[in-house]
N, C-alpha and C. Protein backbone atom coordinates (compact mmCIF):
# COMPACT_ATOMS: atom_id res chain seq x y z
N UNK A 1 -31.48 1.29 64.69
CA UNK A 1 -32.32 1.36 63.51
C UNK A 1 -33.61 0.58 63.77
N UNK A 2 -34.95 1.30 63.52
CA UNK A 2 -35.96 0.62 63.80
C UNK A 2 -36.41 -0.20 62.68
N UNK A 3 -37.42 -1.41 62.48
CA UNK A 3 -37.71 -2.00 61.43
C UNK A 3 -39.31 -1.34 60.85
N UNK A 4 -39.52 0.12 61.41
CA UNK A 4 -39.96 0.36 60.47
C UNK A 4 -39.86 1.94 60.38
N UNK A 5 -39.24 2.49 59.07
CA UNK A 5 -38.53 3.94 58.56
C UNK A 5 -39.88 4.54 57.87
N UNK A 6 -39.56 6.03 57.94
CA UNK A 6 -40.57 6.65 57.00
C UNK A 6 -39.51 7.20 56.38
N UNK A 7 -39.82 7.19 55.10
CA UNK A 7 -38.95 7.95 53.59
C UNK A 7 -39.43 9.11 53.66
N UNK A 8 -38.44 10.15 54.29
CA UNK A 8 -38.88 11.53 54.22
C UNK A 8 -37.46 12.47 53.94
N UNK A 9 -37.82 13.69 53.31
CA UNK A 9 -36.10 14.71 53.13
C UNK A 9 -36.04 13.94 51.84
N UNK A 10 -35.03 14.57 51.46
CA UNK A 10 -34.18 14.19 50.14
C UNK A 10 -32.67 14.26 50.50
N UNK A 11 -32.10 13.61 50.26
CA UNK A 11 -30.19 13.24 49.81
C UNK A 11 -29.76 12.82 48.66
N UNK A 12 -28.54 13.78 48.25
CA UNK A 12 -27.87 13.68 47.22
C UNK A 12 -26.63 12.26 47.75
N UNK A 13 -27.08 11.61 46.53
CA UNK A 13 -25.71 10.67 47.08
C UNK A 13 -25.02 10.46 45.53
N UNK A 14 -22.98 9.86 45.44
CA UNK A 14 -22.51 9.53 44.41
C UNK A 14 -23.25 8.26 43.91
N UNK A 15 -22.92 7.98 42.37
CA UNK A 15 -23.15 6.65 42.48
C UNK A 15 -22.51 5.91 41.67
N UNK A 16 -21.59 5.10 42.51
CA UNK A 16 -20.03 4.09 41.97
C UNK A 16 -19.94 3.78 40.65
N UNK A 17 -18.65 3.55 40.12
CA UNK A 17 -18.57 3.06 38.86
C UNK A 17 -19.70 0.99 39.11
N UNK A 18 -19.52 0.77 40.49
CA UNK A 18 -20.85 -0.49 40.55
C UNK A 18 -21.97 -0.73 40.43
N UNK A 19 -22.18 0.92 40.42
CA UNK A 19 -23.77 0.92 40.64
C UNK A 19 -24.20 0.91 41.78
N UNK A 20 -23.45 1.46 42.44
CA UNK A 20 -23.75 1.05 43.89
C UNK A 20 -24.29 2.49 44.87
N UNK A 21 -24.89 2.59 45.65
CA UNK A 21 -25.82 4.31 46.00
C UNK A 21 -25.95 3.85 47.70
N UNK A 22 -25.41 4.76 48.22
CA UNK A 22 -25.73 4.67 49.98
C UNK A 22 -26.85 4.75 50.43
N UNK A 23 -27.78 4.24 50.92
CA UNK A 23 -29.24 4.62 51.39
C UNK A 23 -29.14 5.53 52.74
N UNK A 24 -29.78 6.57 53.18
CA UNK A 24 -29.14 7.42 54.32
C UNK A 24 -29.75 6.25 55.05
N UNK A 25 -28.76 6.23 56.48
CA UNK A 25 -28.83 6.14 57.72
C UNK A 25 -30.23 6.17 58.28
N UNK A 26 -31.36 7.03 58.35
CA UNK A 26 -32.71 7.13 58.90
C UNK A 26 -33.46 6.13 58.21
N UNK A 27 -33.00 5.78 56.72
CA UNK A 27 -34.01 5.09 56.16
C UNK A 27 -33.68 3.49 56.30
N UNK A 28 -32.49 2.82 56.83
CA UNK A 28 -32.37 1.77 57.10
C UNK A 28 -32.65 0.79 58.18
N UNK A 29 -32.99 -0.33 58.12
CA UNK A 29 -33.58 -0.66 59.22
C UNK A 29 -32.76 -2.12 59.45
N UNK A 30 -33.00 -3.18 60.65
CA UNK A 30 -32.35 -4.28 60.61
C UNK A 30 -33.34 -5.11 59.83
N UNK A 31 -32.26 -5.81 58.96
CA UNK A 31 -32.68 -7.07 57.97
C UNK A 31 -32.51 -6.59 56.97
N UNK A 32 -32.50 -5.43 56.47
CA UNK A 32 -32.24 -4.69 55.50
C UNK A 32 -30.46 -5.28 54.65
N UNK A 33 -30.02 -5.60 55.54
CA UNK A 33 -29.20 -6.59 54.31
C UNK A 33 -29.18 -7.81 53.47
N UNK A 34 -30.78 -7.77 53.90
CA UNK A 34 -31.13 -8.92 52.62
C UNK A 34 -31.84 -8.38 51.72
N UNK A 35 -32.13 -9.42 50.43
CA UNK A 35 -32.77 -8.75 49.45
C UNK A 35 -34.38 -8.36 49.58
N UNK A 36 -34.48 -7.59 50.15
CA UNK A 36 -35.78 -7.00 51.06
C UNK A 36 -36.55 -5.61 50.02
N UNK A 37 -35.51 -5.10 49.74
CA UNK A 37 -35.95 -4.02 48.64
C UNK A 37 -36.44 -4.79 47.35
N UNK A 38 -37.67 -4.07 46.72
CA UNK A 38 -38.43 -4.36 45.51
C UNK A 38 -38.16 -3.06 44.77
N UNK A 39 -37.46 -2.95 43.65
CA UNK A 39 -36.45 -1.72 42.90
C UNK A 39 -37.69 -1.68 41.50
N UNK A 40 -38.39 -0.77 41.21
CA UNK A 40 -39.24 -1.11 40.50
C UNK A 40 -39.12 0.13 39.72
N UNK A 41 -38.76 0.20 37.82
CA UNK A 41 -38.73 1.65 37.41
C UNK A 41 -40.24 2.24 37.03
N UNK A 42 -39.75 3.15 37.80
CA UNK A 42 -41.42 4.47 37.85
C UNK A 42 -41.66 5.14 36.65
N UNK A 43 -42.80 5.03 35.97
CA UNK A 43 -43.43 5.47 34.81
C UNK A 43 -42.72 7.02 34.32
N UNK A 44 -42.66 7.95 36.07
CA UNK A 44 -42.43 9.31 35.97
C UNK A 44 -40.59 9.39 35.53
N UNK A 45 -40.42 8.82 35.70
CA UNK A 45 -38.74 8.41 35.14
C UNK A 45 -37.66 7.90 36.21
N UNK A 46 -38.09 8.01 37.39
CA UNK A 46 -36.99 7.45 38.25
C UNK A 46 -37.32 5.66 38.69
N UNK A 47 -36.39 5.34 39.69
CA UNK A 47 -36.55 4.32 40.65
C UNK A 47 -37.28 3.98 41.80
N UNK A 48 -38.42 3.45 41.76
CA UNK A 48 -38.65 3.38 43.05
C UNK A 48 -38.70 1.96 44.37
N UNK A 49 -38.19 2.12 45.36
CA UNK A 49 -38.02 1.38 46.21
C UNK A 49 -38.95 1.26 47.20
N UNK A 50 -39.48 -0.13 46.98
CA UNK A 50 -40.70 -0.72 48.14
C UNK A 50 -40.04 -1.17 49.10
N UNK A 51 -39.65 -0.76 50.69
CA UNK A 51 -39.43 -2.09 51.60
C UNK A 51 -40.67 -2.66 51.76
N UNK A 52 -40.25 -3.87 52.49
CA UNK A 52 -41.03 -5.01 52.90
C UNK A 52 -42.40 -4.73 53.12
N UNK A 53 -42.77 -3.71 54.38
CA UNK A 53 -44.10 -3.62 54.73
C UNK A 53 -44.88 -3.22 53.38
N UNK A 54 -44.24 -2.44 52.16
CA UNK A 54 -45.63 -2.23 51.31
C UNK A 54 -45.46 -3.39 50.18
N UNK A 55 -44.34 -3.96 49.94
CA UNK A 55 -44.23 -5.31 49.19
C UNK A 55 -45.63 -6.32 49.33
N UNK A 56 -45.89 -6.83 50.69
CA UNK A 56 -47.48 -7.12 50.41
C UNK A 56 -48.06 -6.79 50.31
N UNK A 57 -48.44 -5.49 50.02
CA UNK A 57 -49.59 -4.57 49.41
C UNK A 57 -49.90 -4.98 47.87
N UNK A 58 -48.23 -4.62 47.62
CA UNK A 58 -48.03 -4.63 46.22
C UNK A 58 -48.37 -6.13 45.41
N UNK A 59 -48.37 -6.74 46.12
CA UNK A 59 -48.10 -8.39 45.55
C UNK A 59 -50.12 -8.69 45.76
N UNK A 60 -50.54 -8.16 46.98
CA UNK A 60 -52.00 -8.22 46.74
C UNK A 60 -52.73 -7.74 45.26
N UNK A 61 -52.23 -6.22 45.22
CA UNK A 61 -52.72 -5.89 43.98
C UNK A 61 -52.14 -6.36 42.73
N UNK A 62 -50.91 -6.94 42.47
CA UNK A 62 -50.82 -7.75 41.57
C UNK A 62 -51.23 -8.97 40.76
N UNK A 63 -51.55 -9.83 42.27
CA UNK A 63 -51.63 -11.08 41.95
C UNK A 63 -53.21 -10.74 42.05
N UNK A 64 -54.39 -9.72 42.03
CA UNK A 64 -55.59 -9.15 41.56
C UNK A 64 -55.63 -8.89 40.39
N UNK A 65 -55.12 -8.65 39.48
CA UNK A 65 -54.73 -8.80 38.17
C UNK A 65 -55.38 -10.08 37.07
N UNK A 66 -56.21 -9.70 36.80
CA UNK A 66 -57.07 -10.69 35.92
C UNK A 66 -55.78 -11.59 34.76
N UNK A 67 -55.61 -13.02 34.69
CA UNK A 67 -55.17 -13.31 33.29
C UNK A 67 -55.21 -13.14 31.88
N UNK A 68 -56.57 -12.57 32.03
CA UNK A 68 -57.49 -12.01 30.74
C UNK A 68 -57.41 -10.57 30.52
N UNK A 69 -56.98 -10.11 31.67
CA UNK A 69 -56.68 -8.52 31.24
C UNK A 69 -55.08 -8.18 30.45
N UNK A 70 -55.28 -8.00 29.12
CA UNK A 70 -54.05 -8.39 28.42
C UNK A 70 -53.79 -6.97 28.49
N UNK A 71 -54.00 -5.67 28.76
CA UNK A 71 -53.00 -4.58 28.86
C UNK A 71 -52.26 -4.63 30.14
N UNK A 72 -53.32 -4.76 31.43
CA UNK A 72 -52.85 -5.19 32.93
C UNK A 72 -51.70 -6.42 32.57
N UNK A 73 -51.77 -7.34 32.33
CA UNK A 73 -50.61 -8.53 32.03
C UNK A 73 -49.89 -8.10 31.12
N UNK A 74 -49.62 -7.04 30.55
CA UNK A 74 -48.52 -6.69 29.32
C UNK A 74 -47.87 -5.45 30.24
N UNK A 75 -48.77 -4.70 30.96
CA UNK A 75 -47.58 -3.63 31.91
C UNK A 75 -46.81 -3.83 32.62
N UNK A 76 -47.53 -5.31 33.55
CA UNK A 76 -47.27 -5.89 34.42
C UNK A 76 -45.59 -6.49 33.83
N UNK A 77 -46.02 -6.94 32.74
CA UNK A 77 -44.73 -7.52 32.35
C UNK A 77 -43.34 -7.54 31.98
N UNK A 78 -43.96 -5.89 31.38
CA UNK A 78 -42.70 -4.21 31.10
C UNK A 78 -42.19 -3.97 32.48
N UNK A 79 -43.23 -3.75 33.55
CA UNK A 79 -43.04 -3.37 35.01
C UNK A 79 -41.58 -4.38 35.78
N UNK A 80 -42.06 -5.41 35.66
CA UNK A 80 -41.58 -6.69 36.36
C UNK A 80 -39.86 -7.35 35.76
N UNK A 81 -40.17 -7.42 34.46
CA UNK A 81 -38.99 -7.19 33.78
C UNK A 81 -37.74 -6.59 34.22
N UNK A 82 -37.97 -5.12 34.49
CA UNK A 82 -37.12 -4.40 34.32
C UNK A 82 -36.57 -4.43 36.10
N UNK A 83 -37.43 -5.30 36.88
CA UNK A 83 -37.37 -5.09 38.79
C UNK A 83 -36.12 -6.01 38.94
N UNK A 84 -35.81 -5.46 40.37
CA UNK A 84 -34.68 -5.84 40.81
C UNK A 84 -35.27 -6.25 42.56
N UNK A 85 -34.59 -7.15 42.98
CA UNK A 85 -35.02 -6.98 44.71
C UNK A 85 -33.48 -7.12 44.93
N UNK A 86 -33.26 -5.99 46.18
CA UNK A 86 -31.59 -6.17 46.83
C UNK A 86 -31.89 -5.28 48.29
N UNK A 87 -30.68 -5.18 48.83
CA UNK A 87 -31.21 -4.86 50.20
C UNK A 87 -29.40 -4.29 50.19
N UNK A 88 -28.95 -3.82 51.57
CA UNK A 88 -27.71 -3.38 52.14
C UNK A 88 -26.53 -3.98 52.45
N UNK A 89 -25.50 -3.25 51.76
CA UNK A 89 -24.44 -4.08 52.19
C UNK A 89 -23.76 -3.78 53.21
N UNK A 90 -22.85 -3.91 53.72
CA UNK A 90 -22.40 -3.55 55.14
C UNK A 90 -22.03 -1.59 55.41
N UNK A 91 -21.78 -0.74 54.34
CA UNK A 91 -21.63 0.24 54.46
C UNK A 91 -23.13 0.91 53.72
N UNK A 92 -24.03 -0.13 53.92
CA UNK A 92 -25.71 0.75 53.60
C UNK A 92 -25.63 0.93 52.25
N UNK A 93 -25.04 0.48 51.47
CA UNK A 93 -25.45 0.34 49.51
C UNK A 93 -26.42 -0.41 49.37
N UNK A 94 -26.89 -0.10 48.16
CA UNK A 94 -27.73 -0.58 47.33
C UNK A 94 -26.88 -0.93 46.15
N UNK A 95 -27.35 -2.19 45.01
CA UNK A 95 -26.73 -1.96 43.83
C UNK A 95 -27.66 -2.26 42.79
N UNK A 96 -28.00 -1.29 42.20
CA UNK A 96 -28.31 -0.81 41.24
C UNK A 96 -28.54 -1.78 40.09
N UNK A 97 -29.30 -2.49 38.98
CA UNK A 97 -28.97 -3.19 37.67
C UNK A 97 -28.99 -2.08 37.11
N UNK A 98 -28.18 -2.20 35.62
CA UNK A 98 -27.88 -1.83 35.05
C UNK A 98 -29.23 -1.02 34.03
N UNK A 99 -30.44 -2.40 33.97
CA UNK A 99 -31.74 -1.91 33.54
C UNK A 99 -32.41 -0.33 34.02
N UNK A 100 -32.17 -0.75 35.64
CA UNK A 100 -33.07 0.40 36.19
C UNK A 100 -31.65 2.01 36.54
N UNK A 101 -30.54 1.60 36.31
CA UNK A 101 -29.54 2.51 35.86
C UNK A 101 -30.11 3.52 34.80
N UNK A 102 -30.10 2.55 33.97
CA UNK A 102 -30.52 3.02 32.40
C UNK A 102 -32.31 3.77 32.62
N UNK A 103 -32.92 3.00 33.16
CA UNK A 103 -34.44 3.73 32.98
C UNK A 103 -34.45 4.83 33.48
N UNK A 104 -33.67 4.75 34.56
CA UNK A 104 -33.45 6.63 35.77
C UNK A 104 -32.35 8.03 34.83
N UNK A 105 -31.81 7.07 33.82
CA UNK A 105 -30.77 7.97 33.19
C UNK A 105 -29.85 8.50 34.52
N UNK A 106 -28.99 7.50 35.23
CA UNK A 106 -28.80 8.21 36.23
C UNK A 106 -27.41 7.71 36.34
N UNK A 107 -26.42 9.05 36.34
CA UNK A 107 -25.31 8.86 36.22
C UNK A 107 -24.02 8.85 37.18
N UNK A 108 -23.65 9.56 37.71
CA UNK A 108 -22.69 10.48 38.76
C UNK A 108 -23.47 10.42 40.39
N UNK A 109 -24.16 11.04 39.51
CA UNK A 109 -24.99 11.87 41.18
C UNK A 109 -26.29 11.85 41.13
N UNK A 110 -27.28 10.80 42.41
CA UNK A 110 -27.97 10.45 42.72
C UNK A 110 -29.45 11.73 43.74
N UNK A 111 -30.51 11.89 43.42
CA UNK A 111 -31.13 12.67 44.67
C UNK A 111 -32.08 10.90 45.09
N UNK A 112 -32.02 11.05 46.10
CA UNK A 112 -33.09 9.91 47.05
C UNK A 112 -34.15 10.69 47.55
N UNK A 113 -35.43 10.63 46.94
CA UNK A 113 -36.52 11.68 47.84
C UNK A 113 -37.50 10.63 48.55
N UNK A 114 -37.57 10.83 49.53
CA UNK A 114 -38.50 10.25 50.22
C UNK A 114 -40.06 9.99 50.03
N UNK A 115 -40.81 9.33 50.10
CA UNK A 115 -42.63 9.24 49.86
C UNK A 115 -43.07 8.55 50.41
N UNK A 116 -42.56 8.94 51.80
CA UNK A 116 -43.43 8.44 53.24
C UNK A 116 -43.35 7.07 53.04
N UNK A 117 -43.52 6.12 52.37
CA UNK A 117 -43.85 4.84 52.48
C UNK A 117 -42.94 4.10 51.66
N UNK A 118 -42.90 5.15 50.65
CA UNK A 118 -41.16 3.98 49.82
C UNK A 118 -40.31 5.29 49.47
N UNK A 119 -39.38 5.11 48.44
CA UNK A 119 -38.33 6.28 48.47
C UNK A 119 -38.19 5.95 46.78
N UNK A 120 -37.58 7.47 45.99
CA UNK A 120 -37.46 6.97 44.72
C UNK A 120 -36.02 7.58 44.53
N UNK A 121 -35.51 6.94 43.02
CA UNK A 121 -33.96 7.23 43.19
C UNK A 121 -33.99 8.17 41.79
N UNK A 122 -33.56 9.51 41.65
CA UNK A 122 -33.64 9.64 40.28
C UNK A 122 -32.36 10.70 40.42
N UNK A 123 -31.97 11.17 39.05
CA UNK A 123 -31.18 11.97 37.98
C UNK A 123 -31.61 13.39 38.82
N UNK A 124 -30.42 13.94 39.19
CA UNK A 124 -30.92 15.07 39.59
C UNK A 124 -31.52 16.35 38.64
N UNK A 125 -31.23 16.57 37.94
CA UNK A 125 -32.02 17.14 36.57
C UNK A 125 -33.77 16.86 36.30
N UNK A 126 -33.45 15.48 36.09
CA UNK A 126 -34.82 15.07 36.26
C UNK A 126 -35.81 15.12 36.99
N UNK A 127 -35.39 14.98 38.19
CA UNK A 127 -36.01 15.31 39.53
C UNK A 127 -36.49 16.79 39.99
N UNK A 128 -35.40 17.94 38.99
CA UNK A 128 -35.78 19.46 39.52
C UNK A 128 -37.08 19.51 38.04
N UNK A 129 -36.85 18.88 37.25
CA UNK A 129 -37.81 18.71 35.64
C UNK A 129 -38.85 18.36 36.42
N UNK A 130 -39.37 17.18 36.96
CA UNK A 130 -40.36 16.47 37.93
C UNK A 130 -40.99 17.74 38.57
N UNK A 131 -40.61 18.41 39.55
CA UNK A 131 -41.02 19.01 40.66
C UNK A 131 -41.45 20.24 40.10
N UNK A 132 -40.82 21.05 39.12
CA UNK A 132 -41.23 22.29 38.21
C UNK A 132 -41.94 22.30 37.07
N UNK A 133 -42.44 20.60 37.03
CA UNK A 133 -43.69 21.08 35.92
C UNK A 133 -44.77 20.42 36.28
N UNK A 134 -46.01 21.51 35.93
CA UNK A 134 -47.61 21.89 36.21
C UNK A 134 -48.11 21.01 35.82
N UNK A 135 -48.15 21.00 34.28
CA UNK A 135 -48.87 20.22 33.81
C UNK A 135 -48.24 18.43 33.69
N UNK A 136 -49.68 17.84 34.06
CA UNK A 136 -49.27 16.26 34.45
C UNK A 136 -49.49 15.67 32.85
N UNK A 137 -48.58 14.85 32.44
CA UNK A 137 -47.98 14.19 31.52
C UNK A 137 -48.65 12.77 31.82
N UNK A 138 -49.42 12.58 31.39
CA UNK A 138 -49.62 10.71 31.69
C UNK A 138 -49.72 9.97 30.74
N UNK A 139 -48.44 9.10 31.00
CA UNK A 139 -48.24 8.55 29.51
C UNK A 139 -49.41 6.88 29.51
N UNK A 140 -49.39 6.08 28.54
CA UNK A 140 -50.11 4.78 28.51
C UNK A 140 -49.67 4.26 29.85
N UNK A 141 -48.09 3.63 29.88
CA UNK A 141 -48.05 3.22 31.46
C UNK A 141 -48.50 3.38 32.44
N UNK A 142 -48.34 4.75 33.05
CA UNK A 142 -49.23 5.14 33.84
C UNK A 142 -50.30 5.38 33.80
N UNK A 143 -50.87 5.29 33.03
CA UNK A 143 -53.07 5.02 32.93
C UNK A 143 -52.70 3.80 33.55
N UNK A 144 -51.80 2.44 32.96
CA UNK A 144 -52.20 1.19 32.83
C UNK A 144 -52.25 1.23 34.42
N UNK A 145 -51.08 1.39 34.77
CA UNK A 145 -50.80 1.13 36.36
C UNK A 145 -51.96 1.50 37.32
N UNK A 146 -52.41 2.79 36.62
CA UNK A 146 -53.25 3.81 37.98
C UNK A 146 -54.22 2.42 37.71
N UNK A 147 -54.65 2.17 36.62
CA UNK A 147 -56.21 1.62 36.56
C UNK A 147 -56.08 0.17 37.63
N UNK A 148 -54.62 -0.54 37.74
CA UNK A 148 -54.65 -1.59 38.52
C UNK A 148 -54.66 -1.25 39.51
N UNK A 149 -54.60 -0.18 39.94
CA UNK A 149 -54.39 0.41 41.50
C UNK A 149 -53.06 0.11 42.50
N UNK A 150 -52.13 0.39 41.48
CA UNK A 150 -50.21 -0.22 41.50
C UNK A 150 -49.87 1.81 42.03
């Protein structure tokens, strides 16, 4: 396993009465059994997972974030809230909080789609809903986010 994966393909995986979801094999890397993953719920309705290399990206444009910008510091705060950081356990799980369970609506059965640089976890329903509709939906969150450049 190299330490650095591209998130590409999609896999259906179960996901345990723990909360717990297999990450495939291509996308794991060594060190990855620490809490290395940044589990962050996505505006569009699923999960998404930062490894490490874009985690300082992310933490640049965060901590760019004016104190005075009170919508940026109020998304930020909805955003952050609801995050999780975890990494692999010896058979390549992830586990899940219960928060970002609940934000993905995601029950039984898991799709993992890849986005080159991180991977997102969603409801398979949701995910064929996602991909088959045209018109883009952008709710307040996502203005807030795009405008921080998150």
């Amino acid at each position: 396993m190299s330490s650095k994966c591209l998130y590409v393909g999609e896999f259906r995986h179960n996901l345990d009465e723990k909360n717990r979801l297999t990450v495939p094999s291509k996308w794991r890397f060594d060190g990855d059994n620490e809490a290395v993953y940044l589990a962050l719920p996505n505006p569009i309705g699923c999960v998404t997972l930062y490894p490490p290399a874009m985690i300082q990206k992310l933490e640049d444009k965060v901590s760019a974030v004016s104190l005075g910008n009170k919508r940026g510091q109020k998304a930020l705060a909805r955003l952050f809230s609801k995050a999780d950081t975890l990494g692999c356990d010896k058979q390549g799980r992830i586990t899940l909080s219960e928060k970002l369970v609940q934000h993905a609506d995601l029950a039984k059965e898991a799709v993992l789609a890849g986005s080159y640089v991180t991977f997102h976890i969603w409801n398979p329903e949701v995910f064929q809903n996602y991909l088959s509709t045209d018109a883009e939906e952008v709710d307040e969150m996502s203005a807030i986010l795009t405008e921080l450049g998150l």
